[in-house]
PDB file of N, CA and C in Angstrom:
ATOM      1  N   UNK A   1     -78.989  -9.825-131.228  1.00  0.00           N
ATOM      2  CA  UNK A   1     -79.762 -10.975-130.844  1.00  0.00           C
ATOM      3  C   UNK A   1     -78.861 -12.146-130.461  1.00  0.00           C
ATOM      4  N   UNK A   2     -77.534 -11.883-130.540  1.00  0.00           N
ATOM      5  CA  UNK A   2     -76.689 -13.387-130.575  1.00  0.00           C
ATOM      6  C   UNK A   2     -75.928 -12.995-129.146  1.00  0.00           C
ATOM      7  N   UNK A   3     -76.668 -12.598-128.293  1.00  0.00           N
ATOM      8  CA  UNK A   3     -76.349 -12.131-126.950  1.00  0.00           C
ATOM      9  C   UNK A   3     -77.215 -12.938-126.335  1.00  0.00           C
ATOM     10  N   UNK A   4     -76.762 -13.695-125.144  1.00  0.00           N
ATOM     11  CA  UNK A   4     -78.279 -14.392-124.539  1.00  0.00           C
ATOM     12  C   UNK A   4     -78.235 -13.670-123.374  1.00  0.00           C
ATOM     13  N   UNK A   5     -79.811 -12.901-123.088  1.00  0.00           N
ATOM     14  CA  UNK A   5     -79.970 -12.290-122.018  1.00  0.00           C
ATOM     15  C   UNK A   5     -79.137 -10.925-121.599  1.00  0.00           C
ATOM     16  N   UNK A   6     -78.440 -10.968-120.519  1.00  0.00           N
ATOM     17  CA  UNK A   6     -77.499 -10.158-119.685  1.00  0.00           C
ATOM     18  C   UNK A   6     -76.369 -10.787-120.015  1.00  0.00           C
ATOM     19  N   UNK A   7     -76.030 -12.082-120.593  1.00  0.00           N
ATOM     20  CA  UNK A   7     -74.030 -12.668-120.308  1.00  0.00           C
ATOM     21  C   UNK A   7     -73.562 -12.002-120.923  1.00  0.00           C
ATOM     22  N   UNK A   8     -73.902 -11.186-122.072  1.00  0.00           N
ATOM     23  CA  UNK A   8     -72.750 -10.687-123.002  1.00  0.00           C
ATOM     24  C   UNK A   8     -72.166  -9.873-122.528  1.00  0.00           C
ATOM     25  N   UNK A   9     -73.155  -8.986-121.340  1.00  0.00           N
ATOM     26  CA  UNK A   9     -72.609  -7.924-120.635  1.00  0.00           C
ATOM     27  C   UNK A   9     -71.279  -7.746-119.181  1.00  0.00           C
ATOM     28  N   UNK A  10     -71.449  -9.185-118.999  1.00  0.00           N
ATOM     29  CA  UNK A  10     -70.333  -9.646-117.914  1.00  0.00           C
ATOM     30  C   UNK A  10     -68.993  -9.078-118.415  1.00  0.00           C
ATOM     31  N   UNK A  11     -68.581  -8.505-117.481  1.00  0.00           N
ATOM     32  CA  UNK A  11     -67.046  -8.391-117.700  1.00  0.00           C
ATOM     33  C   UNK A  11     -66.476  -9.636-116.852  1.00  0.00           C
ATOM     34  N   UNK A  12     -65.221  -9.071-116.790  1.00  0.00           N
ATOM     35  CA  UNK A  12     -64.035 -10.172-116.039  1.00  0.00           C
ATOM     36  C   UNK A  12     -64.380  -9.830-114.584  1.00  0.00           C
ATOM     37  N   UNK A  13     -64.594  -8.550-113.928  1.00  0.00           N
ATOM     38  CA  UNK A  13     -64.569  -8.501-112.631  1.00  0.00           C
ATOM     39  C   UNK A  13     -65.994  -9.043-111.894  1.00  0.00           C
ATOM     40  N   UNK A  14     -67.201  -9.085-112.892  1.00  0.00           N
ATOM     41  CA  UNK A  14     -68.466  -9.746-112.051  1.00  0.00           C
ATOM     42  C   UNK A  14     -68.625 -10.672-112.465  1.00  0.00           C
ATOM     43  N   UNK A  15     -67.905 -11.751-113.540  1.00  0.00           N
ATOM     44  CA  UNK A  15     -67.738 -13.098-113.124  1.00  0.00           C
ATOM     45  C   UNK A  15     -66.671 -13.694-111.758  1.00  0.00           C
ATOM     46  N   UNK A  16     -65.962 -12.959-111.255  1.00  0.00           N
ATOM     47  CA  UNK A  16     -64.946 -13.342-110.390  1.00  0.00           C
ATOM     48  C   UNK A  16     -65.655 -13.431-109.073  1.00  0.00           C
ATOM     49  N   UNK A  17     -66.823 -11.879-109.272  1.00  0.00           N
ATOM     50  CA  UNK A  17     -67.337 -11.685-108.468  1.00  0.00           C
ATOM     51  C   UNK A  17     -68.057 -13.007-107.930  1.00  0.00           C
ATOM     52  N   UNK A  18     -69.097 -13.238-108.932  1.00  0.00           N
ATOM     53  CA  UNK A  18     -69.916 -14.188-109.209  1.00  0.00           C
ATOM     54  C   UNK A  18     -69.075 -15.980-108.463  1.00  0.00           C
ATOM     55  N   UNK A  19     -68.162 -15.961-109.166  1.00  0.00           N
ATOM     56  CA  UNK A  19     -67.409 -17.458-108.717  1.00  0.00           C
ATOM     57  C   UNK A  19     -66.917 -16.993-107.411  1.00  0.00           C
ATOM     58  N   UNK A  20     -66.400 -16.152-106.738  1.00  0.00           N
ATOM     59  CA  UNK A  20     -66.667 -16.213-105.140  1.00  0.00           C
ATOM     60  C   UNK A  20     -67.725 -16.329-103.918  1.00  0.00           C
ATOM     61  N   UNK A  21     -68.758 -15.421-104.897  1.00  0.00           N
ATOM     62  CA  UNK A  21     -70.080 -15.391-104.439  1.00  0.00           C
ATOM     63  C   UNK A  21     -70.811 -17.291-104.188  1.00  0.00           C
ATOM     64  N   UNK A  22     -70.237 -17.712-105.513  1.00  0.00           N
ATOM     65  CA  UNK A  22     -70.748 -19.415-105.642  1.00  0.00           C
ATOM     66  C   UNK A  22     -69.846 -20.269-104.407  1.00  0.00           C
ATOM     67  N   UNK A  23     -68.848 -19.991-104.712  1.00  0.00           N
ATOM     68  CA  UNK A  23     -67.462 -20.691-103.681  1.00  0.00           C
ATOM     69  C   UNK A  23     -67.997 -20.488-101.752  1.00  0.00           C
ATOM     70  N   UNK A  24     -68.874 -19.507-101.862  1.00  0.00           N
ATOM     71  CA  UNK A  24     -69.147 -19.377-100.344  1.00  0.00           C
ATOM     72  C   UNK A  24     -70.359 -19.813-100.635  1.00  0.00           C
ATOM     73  N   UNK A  25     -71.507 -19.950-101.572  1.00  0.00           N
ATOM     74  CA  UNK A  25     -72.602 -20.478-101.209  1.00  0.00           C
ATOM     75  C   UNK A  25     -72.160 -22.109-100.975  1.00  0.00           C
ATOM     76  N   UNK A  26     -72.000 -22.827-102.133  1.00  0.00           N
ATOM     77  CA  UNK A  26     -71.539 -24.178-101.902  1.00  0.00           C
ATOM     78  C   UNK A  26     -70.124 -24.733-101.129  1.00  0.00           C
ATOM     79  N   UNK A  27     -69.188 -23.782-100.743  1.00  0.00           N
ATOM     80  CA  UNK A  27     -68.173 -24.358-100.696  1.00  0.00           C
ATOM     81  C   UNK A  27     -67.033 -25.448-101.796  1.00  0.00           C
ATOM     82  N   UNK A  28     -66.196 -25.551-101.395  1.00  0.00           N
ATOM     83  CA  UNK A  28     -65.034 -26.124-102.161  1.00  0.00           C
ATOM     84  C   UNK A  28     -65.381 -27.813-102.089  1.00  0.00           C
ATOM     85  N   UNK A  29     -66.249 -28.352-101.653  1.00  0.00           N
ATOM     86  CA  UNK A  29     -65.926 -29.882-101.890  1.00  0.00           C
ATOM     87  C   UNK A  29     -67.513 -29.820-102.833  1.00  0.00           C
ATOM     88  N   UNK A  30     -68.226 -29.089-102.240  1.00  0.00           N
ATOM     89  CA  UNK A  30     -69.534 -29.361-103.403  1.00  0.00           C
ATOM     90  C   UNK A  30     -69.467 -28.710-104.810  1.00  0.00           C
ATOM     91  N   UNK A  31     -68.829 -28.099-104.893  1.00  0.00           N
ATOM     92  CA  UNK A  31     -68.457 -27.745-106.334  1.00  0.00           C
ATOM     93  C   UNK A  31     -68.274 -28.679-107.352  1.00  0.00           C
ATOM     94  N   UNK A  32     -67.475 -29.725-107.075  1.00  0.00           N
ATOM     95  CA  UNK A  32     -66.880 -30.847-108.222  1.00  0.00           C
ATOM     96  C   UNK A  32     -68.491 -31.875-108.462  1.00  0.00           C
ATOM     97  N   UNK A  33     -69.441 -31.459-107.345  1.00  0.00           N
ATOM     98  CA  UNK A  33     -70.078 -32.779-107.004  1.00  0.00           C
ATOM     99  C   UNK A  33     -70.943 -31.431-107.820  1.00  0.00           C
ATOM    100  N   UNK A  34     -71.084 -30.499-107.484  1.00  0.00           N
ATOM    101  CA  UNK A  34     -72.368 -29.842-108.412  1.00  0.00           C
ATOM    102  C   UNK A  34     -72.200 -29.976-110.018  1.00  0.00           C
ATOM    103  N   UNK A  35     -70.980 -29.871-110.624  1.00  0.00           N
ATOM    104  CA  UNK A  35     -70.183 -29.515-111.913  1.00  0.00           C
ATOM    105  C   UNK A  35     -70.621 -30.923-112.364  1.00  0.00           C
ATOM    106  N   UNK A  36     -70.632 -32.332-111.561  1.00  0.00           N
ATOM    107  CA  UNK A  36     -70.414 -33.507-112.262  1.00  0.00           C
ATOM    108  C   UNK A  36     -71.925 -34.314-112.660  1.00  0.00           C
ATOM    109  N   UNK A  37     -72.994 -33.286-111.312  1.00  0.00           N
ATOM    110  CA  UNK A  37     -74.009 -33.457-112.075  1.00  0.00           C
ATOM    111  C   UNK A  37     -74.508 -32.493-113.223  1.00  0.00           C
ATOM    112  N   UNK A  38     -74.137 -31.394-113.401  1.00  0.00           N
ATOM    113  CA  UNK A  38     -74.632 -30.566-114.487  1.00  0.00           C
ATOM    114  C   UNK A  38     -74.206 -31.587-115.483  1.00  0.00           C
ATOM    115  N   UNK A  39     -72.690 -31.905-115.448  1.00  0.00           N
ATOM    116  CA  UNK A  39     -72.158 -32.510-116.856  1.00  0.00           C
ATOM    117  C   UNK A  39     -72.943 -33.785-117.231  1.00  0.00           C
ATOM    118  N   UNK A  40     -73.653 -34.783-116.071  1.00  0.00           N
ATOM    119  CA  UNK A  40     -74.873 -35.946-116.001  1.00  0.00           C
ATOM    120  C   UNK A  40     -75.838 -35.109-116.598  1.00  0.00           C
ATOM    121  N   UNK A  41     -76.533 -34.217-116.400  1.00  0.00           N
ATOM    122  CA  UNK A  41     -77.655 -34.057-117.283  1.00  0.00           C
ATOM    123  C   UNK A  41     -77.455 -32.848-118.079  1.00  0.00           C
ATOM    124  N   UNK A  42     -76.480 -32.475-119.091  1.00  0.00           N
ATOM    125  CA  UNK A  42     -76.140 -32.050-120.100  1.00  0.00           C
ATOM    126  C   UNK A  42     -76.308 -33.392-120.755  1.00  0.00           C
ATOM    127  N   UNK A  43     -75.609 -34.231-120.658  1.00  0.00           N
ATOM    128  CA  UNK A  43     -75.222 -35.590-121.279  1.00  0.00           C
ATOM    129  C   UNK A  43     -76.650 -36.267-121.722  1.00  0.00           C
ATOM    130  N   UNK A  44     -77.426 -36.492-120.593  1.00  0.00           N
ATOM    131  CA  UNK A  44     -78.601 -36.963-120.753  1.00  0.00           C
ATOM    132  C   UNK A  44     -79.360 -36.117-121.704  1.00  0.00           C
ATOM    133  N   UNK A  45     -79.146 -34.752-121.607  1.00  0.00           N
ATOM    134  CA  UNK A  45     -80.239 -34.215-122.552  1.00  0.00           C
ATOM    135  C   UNK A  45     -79.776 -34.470-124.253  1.00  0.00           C
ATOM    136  N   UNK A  46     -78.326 -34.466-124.008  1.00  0.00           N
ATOM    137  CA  UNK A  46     -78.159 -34.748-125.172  1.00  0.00           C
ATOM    138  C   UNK A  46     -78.325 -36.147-126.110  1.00  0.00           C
ATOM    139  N   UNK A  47     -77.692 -37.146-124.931  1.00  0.00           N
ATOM    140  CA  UNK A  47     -78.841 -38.405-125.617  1.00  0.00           C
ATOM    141  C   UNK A  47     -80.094 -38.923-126.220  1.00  0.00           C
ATOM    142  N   UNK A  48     -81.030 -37.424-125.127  1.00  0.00           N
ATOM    143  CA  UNK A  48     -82.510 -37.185-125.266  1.00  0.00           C
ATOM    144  C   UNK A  48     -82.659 -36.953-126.822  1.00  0.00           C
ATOM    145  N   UNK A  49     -81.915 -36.327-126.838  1.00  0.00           N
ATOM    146  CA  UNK A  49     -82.008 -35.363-128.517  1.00  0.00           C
ATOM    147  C   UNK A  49     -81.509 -36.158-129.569  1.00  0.00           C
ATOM    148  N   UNK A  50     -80.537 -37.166-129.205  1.00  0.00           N
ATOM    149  CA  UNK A  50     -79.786 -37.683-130.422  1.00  0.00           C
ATOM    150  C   UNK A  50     -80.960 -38.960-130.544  1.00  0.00           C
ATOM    151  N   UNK A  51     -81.662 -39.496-129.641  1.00  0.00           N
ATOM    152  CA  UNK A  51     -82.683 -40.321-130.013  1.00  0.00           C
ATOM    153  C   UNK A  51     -84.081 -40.174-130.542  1.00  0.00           C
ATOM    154  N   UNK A  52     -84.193 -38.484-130.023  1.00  0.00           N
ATOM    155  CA  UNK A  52     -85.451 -38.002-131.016  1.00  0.00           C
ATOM    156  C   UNK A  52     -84.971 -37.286-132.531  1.00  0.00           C
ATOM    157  N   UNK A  53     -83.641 -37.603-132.705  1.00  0.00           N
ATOM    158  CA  UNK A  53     -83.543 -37.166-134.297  1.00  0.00           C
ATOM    159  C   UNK A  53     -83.574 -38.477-135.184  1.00  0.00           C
ATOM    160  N   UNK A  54     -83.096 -39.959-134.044  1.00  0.00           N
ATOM    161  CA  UNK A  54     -82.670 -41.043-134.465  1.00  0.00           C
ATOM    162  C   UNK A  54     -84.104 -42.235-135.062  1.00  0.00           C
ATOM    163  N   UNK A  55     -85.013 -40.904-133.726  1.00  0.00           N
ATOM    164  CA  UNK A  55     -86.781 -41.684-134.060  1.00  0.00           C
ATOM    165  C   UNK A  55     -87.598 -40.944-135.121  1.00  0.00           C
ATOM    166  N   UNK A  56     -86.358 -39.861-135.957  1.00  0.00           N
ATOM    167  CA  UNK A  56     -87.485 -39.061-137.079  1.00  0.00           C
ATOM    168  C   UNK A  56     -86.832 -39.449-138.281  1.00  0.00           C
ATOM    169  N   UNK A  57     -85.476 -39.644-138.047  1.00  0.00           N
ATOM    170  CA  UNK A  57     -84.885 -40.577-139.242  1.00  0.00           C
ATOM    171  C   UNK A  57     -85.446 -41.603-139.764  1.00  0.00           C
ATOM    172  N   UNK A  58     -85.474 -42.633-138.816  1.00  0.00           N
ATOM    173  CA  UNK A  58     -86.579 -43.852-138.317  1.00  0.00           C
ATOM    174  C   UNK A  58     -87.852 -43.584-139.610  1.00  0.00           C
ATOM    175  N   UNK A  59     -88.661 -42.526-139.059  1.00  0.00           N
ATOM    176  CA  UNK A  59     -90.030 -42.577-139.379  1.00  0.00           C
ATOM    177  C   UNK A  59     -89.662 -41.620-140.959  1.00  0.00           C
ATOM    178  N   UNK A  60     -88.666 -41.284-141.213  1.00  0.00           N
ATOM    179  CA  UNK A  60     -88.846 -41.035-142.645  1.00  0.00           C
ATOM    180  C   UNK A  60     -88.116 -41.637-143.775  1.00  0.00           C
ATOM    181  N   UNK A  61     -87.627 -42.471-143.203  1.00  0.00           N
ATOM    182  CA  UNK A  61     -87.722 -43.962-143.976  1.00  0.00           C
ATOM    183  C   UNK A  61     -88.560 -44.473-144.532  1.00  0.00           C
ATOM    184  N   UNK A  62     -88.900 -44.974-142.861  1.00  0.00           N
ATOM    185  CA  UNK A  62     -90.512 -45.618-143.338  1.00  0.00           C
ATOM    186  C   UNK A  62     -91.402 -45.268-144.531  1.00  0.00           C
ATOM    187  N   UNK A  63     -91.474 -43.684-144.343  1.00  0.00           N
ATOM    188  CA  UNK A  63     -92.470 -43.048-145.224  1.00  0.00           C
ATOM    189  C   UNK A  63     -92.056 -43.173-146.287  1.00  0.00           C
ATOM    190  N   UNK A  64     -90.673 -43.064-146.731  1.00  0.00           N
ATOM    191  CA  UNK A  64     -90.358 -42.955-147.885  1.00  0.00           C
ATOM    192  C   UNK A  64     -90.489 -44.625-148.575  1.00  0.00           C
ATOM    193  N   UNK A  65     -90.762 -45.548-148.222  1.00  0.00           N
ATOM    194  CA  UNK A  65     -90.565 -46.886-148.454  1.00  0.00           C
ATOM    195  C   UNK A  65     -92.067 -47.203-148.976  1.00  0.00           C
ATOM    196  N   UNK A  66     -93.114 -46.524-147.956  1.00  0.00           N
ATOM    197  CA  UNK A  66     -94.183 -46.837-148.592  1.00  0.00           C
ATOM    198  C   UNK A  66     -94.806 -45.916-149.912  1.00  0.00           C
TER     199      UNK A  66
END
């Protein structure tokens, strides 16, 4: 179960495959520009998350106060 999907099954030669296959869909200058938004909304989601743990902390305070 600690396999997600198909990745576990990748070897070395059909990821290579795979990153050439990407290198001709986008080319070499959109790559950095695709990579820098994934890393923008990785980031964001993770803010997402650190403020909905920050709004349950929050509310069990509260509870505990009254």
């Amino acid at each position: 179960m600690n396999e997600l999907l198909f990745i576990g099954n990748l070897g070395t030669g059909e990821i290579i495959i795979i990153a050439i296959i990407v290198l001709l869909l986008f080319g070499g200058k959109k790559i950095p520009e695709l990579m820098k938004g994934i890393g923008k909304g990785v980031k964001n989601f993770k803010d997402g998350v650190k403020g909905l743990e920050d709004d349950i902390k929050v509310d069990d305070t509260e509870n505990e106060k009254k």
